[in-house]
C-alpha atoms as a PDB file:
ATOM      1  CA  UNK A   1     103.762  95.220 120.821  1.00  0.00           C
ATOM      2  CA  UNK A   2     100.873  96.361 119.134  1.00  0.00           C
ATOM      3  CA  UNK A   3      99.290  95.499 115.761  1.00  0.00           C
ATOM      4  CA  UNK A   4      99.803  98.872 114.657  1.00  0.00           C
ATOM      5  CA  UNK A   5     103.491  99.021 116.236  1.00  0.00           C
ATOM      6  CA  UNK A   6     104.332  95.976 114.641  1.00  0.00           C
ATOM      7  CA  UNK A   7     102.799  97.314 111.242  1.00  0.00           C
ATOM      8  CA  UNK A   8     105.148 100.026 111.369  1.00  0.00           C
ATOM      9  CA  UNK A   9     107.728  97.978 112.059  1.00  0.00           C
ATOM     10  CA  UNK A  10     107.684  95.828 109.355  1.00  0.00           C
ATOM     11  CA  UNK A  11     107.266  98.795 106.885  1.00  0.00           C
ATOM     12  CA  UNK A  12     110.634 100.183 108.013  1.00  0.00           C
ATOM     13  CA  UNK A  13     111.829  96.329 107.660  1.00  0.00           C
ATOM     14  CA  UNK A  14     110.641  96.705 104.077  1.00  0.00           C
ATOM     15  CA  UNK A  15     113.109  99.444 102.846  1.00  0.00           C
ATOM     16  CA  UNK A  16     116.091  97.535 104.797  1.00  0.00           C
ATOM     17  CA  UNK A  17     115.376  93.865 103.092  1.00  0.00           C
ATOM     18  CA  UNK A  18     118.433  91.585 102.171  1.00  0.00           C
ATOM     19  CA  UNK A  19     117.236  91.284  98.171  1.00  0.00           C
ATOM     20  CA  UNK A  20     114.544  93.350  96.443  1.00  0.00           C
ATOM     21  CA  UNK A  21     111.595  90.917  95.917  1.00  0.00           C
ATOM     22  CA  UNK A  22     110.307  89.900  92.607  1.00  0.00           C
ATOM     23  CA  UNK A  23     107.239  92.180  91.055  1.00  0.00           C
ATOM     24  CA  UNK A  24     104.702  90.082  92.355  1.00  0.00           C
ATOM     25  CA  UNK A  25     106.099  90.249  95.361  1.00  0.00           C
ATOM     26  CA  UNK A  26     106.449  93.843  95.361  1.00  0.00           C
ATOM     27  CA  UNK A  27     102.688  94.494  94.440  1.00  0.00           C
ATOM     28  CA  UNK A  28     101.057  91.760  97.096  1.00  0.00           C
ATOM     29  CA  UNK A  29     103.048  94.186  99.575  1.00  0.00           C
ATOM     30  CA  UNK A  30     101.866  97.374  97.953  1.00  0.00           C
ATOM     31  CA  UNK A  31      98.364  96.182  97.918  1.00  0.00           C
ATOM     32  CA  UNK A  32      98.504  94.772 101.554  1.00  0.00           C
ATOM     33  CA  UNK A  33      99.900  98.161 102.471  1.00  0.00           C
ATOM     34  CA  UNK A  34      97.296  99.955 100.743  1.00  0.00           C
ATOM     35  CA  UNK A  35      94.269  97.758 102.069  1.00  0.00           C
ATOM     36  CA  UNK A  36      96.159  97.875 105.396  1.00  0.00           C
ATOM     37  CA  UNK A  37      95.883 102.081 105.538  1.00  0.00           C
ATOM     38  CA  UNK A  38      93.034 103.182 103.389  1.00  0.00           C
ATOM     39  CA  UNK A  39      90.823 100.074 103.339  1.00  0.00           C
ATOM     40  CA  UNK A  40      88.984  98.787 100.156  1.00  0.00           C
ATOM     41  CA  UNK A  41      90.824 100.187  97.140  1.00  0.00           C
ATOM     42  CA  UNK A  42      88.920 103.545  95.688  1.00  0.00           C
ATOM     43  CA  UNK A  43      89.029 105.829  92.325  1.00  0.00           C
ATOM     44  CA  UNK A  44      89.157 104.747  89.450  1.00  0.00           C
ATOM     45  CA  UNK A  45      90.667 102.172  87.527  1.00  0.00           C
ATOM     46  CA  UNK A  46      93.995 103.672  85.656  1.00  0.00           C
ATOM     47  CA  UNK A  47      93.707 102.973  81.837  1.00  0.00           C
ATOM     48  CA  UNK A  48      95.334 100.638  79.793  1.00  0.00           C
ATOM     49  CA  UNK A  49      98.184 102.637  78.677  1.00  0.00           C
ATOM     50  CA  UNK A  50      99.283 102.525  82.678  1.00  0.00           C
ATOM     51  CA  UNK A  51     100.320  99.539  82.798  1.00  0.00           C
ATOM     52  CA  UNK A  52     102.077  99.915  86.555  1.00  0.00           C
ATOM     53  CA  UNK A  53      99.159 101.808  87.893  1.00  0.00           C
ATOM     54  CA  UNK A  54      96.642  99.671  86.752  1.00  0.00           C
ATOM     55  CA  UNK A  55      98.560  96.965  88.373  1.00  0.00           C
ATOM     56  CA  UNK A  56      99.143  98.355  91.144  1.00  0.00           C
ATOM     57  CA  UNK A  57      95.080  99.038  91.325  1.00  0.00           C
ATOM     58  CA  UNK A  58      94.140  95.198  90.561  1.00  0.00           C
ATOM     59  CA  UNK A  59      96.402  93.592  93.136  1.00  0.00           C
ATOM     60  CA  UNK A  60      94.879  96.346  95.612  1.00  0.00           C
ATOM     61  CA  UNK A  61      91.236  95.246  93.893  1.00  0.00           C
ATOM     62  CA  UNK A  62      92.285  91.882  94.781  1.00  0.00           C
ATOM     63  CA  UNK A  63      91.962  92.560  98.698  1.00  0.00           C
ATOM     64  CA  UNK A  64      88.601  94.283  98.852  1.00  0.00           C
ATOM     65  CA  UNK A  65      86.487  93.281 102.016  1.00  0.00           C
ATOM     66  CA  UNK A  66      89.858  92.258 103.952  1.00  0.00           C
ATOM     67  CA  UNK A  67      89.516  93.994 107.146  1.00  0.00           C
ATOM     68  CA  UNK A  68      92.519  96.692 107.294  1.00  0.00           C
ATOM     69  CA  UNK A  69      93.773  94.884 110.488  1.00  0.00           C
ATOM     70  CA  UNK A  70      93.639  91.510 108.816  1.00  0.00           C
ATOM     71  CA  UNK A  71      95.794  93.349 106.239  1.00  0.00           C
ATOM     72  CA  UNK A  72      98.417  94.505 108.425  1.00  0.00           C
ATOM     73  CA  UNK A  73      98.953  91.264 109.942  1.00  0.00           C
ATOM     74  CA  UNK A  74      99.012  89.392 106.240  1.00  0.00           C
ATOM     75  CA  UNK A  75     101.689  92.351 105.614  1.00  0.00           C
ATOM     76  CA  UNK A  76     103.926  91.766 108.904  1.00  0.00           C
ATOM     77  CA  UNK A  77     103.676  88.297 108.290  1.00  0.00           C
ATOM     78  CA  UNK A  78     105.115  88.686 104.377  1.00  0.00           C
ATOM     79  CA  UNK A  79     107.759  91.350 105.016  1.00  0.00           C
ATOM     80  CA  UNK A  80     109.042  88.829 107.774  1.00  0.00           C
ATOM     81  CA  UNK A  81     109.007  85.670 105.557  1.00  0.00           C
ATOM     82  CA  UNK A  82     111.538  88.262 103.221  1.00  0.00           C
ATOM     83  CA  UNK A  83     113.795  88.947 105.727  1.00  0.00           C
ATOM     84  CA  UNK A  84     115.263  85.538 105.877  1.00  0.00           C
END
């Protein structure tokens, strides 16, 4: 199976896993995702009074210069460690 197969994969796996994770969780697989499709994160920074965007923006941040195929495998890999 492919890289991008199994990156597609795991994203359905992601909307069918046995507990929702914890926050941090949740944004480490939003910012993998993100890095994963669109590469280092872009835009702006959202302001201080949005506090889930802004969020949402560092953890992406966190992952610049991780090559997008690096970041579907680091994203496969998670969503698997949450199925169990």
């Amino acid at each position: 199976m492919t890289l991008q197969a199994q990156f597609e994969q795991a994203q359905a796996d992601s909307k069918n896993l046995p507990e929702r994770p914890d926050n941090l969780t949740l944004l480490k697989i939003y910012a993998l995702f993100k890095q994963a499709s669109s590469g280092d994160a872009t835009g702006e920074r959202p302001g201080m009074t949005d506090f889930v965007g802004r969020a949402k923006w560092d953890a992406w941040n966190e992952l610049k210069g991780i090559s997008q195929d690096d970041a579907k495998q680091q994203y496969i890999d998670l969503i698997e460690s949450l199925k169990d």
